[in-house]
PDB file of N, CA and C in Angstrom:
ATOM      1  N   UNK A   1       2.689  15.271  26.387  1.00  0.00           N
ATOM      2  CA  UNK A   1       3.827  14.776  25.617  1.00  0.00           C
ATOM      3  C   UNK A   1       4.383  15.918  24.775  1.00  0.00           C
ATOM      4  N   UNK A   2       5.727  16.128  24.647  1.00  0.00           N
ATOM      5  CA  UNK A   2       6.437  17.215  24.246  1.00  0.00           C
ATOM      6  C   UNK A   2       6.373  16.689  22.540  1.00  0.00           C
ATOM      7  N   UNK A   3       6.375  17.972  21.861  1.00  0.00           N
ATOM      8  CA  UNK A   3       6.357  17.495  20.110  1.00  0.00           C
ATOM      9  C   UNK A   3       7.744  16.964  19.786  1.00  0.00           C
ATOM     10  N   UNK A   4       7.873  16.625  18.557  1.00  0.00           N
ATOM     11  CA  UNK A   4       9.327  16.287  17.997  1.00  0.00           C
ATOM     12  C   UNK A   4       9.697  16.620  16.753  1.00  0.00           C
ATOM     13  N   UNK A   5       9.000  17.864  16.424  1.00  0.00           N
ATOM     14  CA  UNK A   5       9.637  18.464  15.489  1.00  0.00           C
ATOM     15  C   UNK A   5       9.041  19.746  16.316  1.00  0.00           C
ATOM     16  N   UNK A   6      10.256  20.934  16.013  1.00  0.00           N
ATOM     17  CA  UNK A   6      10.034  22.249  16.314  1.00  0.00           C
ATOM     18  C   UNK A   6      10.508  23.342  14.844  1.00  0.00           C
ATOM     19  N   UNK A   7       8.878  24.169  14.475  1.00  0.00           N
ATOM     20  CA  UNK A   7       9.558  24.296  13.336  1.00  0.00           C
ATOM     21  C   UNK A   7      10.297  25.633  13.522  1.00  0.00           C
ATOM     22  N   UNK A   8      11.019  25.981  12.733  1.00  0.00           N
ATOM     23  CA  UNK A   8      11.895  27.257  12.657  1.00  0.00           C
ATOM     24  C   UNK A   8      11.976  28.336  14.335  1.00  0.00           C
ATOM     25  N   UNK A   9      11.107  29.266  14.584  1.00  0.00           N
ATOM     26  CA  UNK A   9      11.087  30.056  15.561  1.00  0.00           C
ATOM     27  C   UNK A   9      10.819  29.325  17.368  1.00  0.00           C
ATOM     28  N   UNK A  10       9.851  27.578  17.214  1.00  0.00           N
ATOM     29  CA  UNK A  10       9.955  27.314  18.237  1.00  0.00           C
ATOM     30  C   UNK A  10      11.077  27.151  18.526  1.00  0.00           C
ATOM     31  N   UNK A  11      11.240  27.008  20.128  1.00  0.00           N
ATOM     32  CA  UNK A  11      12.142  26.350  20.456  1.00  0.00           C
ATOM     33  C   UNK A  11      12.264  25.293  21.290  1.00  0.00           C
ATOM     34  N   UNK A  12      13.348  23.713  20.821  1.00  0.00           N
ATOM     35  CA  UNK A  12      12.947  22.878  21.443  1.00  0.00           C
ATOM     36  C   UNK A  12      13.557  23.392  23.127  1.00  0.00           C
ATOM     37  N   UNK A  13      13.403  21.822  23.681  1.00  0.00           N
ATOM     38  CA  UNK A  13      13.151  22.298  25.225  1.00  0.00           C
ATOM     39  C   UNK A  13      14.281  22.643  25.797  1.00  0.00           C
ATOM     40  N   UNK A  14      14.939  23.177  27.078  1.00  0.00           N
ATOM     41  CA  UNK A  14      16.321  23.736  27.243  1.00  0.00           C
ATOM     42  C   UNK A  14      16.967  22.920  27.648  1.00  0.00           C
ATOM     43  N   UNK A  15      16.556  21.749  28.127  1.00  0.00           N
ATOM     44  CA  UNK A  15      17.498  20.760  28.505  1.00  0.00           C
ATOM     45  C   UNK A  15      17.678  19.745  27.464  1.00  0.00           C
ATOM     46  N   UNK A  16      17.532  20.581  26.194  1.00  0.00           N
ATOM     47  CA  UNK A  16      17.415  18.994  25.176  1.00  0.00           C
ATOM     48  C   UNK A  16      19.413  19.493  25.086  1.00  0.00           C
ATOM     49  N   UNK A  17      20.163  18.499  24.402  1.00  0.00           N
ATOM     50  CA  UNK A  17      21.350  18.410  23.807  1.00  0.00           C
ATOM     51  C   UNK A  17      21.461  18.542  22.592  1.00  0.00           C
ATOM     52  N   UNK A  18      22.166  19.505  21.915  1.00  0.00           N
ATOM     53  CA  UNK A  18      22.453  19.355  20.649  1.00  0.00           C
ATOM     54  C   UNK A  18      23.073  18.249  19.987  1.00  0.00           C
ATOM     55  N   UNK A  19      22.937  17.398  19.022  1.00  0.00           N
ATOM     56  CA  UNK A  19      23.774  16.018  18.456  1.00  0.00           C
ATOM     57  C   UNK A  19      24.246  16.645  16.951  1.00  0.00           C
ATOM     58  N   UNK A  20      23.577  16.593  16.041  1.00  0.00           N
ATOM     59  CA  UNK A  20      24.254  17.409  14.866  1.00  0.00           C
ATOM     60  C   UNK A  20      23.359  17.466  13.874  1.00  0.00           C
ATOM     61  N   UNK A  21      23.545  18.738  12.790  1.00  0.00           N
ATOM     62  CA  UNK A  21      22.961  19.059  11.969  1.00  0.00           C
ATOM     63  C   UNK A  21      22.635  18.388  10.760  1.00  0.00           C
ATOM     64  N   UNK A  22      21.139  17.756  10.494  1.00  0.00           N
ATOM     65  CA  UNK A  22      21.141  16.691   9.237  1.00  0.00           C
ATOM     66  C   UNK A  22      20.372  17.766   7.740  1.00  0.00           C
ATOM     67  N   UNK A  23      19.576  16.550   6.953  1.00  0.00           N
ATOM     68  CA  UNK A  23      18.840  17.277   5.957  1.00  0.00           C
ATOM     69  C   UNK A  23      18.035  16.210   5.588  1.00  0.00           C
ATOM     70  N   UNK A  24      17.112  16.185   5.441  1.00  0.00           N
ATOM     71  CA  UNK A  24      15.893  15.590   5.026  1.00  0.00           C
ATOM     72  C   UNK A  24      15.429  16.175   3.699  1.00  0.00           C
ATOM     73  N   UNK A  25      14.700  15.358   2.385  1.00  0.00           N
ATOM     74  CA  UNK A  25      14.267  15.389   1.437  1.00  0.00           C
ATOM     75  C   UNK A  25      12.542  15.213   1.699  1.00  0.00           C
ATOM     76  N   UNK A  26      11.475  15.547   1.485  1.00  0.00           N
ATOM     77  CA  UNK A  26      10.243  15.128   1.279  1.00  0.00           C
ATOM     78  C   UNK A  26       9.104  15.634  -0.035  1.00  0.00           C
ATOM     79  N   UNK A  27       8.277  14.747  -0.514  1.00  0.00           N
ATOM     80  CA  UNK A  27       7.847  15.090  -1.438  1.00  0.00           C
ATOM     81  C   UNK A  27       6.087  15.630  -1.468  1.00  0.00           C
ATOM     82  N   UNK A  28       5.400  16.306  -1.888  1.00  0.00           N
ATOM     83  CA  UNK A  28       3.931  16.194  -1.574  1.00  0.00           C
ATOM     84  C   UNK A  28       2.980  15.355  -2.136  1.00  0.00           C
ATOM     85  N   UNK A  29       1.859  15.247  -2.328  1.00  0.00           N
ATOM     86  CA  UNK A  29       1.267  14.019  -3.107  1.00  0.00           C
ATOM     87  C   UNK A  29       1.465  15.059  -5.206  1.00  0.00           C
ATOM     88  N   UNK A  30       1.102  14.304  -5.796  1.00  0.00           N
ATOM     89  CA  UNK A  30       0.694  14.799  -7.144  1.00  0.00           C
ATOM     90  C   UNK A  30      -0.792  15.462  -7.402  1.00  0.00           C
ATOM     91  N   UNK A  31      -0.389  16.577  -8.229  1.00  0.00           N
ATOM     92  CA  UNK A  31      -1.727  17.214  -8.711  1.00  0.00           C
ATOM     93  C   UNK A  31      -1.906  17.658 -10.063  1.00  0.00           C
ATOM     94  N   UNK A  32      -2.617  17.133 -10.519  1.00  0.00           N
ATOM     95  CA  UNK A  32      -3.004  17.710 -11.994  1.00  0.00           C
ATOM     96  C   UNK A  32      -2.421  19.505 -11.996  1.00  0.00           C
ATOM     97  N   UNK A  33      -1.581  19.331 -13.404  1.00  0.00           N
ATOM     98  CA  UNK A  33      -0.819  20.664 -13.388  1.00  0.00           C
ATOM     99  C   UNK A  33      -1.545  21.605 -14.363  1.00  0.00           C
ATOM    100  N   UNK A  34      -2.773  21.955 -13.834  1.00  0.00           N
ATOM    101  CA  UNK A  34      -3.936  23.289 -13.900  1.00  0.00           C
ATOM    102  C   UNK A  34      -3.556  24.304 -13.668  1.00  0.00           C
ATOM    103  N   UNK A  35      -4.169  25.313 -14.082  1.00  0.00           N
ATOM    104  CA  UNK A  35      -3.664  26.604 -13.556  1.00  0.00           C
ATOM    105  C   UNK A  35      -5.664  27.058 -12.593  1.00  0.00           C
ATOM    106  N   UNK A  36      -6.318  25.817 -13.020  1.00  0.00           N
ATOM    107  CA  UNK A  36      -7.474  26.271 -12.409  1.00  0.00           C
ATOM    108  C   UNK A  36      -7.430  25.627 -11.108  1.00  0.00           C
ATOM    109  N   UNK A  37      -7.906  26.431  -9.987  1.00  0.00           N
ATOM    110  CA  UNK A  37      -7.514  26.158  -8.484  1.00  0.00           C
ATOM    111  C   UNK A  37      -6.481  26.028  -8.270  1.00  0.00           C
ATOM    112  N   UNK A  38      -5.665  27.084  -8.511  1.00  0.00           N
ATOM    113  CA  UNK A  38      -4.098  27.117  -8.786  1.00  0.00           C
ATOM    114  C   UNK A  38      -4.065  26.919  -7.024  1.00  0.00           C
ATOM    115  N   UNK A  39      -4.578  27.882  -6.285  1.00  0.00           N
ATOM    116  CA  UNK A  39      -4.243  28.507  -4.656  1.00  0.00           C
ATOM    117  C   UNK A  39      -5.048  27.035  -4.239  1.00  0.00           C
ATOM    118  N   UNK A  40      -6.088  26.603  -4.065  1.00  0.00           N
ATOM    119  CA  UNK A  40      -6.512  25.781  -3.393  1.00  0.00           C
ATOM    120  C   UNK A  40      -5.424  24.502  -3.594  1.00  0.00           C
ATOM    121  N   UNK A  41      -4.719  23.977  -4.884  1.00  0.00           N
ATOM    122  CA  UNK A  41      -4.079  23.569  -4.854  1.00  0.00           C
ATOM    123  C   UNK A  41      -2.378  23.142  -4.377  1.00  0.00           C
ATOM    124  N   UNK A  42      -2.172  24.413  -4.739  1.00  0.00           N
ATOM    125  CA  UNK A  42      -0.972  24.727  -3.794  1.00  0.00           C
ATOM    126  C   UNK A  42      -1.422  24.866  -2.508  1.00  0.00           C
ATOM    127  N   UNK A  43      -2.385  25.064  -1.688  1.00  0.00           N
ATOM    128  CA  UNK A  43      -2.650  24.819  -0.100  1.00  0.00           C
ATOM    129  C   UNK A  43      -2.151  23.357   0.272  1.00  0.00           C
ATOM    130  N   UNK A  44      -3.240  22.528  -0.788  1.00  0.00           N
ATOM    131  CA  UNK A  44      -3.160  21.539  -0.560  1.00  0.00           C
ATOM    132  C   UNK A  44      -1.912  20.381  -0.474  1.00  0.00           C
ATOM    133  N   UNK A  45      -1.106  20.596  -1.558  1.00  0.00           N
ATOM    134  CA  UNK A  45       0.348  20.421  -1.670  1.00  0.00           C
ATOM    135  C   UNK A  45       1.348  20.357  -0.254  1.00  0.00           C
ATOM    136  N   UNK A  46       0.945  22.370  -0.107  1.00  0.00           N
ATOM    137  CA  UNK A  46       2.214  22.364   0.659  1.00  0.00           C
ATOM    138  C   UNK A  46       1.211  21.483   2.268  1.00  0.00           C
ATOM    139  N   UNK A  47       0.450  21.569   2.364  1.00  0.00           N
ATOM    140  CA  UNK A  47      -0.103  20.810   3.419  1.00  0.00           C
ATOM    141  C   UNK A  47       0.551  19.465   3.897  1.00  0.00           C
ATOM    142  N   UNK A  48       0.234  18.738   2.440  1.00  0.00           N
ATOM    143  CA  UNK A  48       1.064  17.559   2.159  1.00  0.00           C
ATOM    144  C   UNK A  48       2.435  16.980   2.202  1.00  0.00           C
ATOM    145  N   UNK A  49       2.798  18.361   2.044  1.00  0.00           N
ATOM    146  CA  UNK A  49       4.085  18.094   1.695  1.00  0.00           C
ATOM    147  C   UNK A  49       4.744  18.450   3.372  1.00  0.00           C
ATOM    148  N   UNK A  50       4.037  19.158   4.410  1.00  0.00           N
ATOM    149  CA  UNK A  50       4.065  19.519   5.663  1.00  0.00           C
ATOM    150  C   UNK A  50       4.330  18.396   6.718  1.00  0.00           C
ATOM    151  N   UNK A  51       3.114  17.223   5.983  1.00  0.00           N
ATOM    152  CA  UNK A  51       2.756  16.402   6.950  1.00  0.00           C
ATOM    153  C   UNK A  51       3.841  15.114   6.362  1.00  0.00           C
ATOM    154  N   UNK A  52       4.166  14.807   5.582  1.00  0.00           N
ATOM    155  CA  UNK A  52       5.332  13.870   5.008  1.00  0.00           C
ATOM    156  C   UNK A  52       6.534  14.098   5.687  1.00  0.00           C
ATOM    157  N   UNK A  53       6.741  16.144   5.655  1.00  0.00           N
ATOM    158  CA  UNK A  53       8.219  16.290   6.210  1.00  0.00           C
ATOM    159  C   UNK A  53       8.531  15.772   8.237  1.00  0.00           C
ATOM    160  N   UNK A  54       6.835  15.939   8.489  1.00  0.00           N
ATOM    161  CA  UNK A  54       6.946  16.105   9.994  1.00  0.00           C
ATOM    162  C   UNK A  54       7.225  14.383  10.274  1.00  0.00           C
ATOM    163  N   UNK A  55       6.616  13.299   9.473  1.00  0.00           N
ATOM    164  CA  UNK A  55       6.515  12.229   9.544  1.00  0.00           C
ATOM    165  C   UNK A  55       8.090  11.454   9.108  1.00  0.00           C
ATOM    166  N   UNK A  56       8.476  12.336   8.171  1.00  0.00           N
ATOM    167  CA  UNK A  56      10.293  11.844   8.019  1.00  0.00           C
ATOM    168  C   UNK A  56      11.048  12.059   9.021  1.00  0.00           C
ATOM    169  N   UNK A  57      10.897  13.201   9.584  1.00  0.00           N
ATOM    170  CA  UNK A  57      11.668  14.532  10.853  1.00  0.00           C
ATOM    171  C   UNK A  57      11.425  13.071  11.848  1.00  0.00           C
ATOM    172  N   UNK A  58      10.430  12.951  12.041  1.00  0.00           N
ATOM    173  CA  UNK A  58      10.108  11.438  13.827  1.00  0.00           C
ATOM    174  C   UNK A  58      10.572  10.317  13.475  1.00  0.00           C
ATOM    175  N   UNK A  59      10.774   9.924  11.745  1.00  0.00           N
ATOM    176  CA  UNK A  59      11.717   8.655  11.882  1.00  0.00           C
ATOM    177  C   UNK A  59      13.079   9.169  11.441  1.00  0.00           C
ATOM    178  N   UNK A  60      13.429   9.686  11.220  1.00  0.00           N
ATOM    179  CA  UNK A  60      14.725  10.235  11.638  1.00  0.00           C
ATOM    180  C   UNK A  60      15.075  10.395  13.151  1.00  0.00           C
ATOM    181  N   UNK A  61      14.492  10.798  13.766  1.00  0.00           N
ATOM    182  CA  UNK A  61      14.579  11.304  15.531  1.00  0.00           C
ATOM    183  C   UNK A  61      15.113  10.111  15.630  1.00  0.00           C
ATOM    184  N   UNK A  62      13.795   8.929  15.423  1.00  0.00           N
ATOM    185  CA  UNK A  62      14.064   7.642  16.457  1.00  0.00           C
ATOM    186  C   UNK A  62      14.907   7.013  16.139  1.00  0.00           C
ATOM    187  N   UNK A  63      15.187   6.953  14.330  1.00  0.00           N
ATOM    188  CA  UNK A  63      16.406   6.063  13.909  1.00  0.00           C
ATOM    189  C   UNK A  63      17.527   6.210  14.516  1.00  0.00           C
ATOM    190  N   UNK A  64      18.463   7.771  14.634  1.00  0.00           N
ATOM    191  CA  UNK A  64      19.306   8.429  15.037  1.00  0.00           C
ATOM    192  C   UNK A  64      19.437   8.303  16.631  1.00  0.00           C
ATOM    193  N   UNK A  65      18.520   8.221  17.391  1.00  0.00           N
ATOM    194  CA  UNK A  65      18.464   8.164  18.748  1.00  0.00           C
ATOM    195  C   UNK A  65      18.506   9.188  19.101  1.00  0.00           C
ATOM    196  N   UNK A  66      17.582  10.405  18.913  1.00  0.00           N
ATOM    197  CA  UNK A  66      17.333  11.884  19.611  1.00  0.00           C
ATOM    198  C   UNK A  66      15.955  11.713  19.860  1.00  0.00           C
ATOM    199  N   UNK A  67      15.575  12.970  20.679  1.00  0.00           N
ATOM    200  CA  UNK A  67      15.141  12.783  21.463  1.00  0.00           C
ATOM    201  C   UNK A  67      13.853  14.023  20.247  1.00  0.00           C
ATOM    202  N   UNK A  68      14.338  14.983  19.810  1.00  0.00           N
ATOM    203  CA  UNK A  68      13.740  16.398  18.990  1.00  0.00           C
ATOM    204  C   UNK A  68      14.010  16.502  17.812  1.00  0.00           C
ATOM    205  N   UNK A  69      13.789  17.427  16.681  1.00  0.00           N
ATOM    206  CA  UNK A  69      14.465  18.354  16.074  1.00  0.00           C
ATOM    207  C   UNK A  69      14.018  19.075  15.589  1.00  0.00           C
ATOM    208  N   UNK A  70      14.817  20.357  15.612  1.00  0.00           N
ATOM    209  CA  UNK A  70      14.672  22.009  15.047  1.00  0.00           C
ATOM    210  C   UNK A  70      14.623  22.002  13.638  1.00  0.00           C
ATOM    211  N   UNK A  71      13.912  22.443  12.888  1.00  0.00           N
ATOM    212  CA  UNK A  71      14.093  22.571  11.780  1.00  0.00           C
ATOM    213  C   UNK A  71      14.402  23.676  11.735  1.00  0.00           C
ATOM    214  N   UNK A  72      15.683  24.018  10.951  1.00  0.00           N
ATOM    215  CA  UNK A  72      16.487  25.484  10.968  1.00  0.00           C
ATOM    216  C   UNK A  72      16.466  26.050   9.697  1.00  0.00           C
ATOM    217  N   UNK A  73      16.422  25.323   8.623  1.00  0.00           N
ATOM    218  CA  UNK A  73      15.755  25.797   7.369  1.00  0.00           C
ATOM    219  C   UNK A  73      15.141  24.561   6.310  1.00  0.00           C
ATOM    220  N   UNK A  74      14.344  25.395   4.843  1.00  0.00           N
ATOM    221  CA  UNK A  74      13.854  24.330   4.645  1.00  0.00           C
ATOM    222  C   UNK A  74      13.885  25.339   2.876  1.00  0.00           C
ATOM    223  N   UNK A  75      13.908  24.527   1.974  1.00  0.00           N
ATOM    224  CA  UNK A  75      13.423  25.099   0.690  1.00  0.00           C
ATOM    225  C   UNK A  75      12.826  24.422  -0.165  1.00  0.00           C
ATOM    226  N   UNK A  76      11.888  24.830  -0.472  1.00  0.00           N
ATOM    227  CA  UNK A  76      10.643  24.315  -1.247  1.00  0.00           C
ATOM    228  C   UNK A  76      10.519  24.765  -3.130  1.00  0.00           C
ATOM    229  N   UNK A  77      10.530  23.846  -3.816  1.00  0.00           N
ATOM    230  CA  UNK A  77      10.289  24.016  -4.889  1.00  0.00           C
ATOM    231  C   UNK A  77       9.152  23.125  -6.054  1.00  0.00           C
ATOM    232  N   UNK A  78       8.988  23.916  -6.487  1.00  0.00           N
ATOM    233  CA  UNK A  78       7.369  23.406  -7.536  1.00  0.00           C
ATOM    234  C   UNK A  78       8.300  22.117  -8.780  1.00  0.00           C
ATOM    235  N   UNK A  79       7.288  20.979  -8.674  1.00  0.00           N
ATOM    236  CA  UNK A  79       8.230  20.367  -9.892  1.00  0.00           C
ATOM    237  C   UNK A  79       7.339  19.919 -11.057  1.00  0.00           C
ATOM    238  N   UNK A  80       7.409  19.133 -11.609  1.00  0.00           N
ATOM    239  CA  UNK A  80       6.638  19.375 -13.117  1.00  0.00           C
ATOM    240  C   UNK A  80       6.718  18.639 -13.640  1.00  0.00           C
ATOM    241  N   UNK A  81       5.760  17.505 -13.685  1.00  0.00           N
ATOM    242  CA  UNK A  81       5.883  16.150 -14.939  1.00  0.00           C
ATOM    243  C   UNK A  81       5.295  16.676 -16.026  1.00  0.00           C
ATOM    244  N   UNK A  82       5.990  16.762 -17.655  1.00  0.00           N
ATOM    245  CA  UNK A  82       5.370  17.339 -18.514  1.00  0.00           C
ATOM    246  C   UNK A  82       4.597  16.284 -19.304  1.00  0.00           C
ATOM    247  N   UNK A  83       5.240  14.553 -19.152  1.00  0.00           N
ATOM    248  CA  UNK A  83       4.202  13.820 -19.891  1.00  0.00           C
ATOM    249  C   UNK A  83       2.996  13.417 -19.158  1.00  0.00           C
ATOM    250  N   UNK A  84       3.026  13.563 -17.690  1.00  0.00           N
ATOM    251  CA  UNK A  84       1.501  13.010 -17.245  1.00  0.00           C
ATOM    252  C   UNK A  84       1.413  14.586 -16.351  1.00  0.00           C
ATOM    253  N   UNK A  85       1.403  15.300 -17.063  1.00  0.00           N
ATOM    254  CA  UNK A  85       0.978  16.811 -16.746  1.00  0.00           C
ATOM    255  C   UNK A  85       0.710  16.975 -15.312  1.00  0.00           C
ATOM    256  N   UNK A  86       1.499  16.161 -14.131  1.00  0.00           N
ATOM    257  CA  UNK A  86       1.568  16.660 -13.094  1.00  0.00           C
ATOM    258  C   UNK A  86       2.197  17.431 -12.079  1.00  0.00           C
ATOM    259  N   UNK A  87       1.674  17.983 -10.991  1.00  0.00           N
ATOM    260  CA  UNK A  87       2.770  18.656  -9.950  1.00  0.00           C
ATOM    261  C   UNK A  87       2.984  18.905  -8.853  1.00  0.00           C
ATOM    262  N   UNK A  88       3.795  18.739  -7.772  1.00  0.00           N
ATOM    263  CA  UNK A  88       3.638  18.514  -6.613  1.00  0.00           C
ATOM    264  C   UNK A  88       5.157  19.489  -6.228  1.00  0.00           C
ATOM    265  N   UNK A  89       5.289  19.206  -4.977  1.00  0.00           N
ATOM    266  CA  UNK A  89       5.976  20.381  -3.666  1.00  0.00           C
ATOM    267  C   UNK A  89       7.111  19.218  -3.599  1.00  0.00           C
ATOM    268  N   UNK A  90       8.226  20.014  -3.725  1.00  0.00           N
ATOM    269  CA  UNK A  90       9.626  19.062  -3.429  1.00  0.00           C
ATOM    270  C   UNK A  90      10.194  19.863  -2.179  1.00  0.00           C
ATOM    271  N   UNK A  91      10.414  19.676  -1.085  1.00  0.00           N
ATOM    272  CA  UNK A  91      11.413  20.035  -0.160  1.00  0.00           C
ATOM    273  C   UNK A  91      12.257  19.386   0.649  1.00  0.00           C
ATOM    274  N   UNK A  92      13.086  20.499   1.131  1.00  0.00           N
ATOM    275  CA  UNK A  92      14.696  20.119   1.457  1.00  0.00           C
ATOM    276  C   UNK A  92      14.714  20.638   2.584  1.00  0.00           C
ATOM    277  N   UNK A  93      14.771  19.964   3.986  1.00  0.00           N
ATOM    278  CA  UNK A  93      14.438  20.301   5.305  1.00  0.00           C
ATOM    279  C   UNK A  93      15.742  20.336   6.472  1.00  0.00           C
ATOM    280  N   UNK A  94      16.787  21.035   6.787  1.00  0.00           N
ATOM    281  CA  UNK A  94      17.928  21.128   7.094  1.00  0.00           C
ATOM    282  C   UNK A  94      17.433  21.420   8.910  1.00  0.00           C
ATOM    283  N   UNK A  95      18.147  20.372   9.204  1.00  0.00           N
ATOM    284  CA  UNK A  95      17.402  20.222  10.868  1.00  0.00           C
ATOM    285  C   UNK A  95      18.364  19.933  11.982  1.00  0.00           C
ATOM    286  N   UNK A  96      18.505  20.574  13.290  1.00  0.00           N
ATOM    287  CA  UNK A  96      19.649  20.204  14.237  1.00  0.00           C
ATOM    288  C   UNK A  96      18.897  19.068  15.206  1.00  0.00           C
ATOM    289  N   UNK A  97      19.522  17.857  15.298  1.00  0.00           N
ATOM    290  CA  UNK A  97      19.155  16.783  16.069  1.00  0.00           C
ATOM    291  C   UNK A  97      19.137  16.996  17.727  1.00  0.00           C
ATOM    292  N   UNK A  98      18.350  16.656  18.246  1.00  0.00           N
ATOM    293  CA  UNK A  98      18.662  17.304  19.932  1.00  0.00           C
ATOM    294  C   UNK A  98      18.146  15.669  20.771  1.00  0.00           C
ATOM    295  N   UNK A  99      18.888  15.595  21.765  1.00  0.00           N
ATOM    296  CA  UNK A  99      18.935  14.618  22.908  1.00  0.00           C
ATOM    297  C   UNK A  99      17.966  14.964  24.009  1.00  0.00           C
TER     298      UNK A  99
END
């Protein structure tokens, strides 16, 4: 079974059709905003925040009626609850729909 998200450098398959360029929002889970296990944390995040975007990207596919999509860019930013001192991975996933 062929994947349905292709990220950045793959490429989907040659007979797919281009339909049009969307954008997707996804968020990662929350993490206590430590500076101890700063890296293990941020692994963990953007992990999270990986597997949310791939899981939005396939209901998008099916809602839309495509078949793929490319993710052609994506930007990621750190966000910051200052009263329950937490923090998690916000990204913005800009993707071409394919048939």
């Amino acid at each position: 079974m062929a994947p349905v998200v292709y990220w950045h450098r793959q490429l989907p398959p040659i007979q797919a059709e281009p339909l049009d360029e969307h954008t997707i929002e996804a968020d990662s889970f929350r993490v206590p905003g430590t500076i101890a296990h700063r890296d293990e944390l941020w692994d963990a995040c953007e992990h999270g925040l990986t597997s949310e975007a791939v899981q939005r990207l396939q209901q998008e596919v099916d809602r839309l009626g495509g078949s793929c999509a490319h993710v052609l860019d994506e930007r990621i930013e750190v966000k910051h609850d200052v009263a329950s001192d937490e923090a998690w991975l916000h990204g913005r996933f800009t993707y071409m729909l394919y048939r």
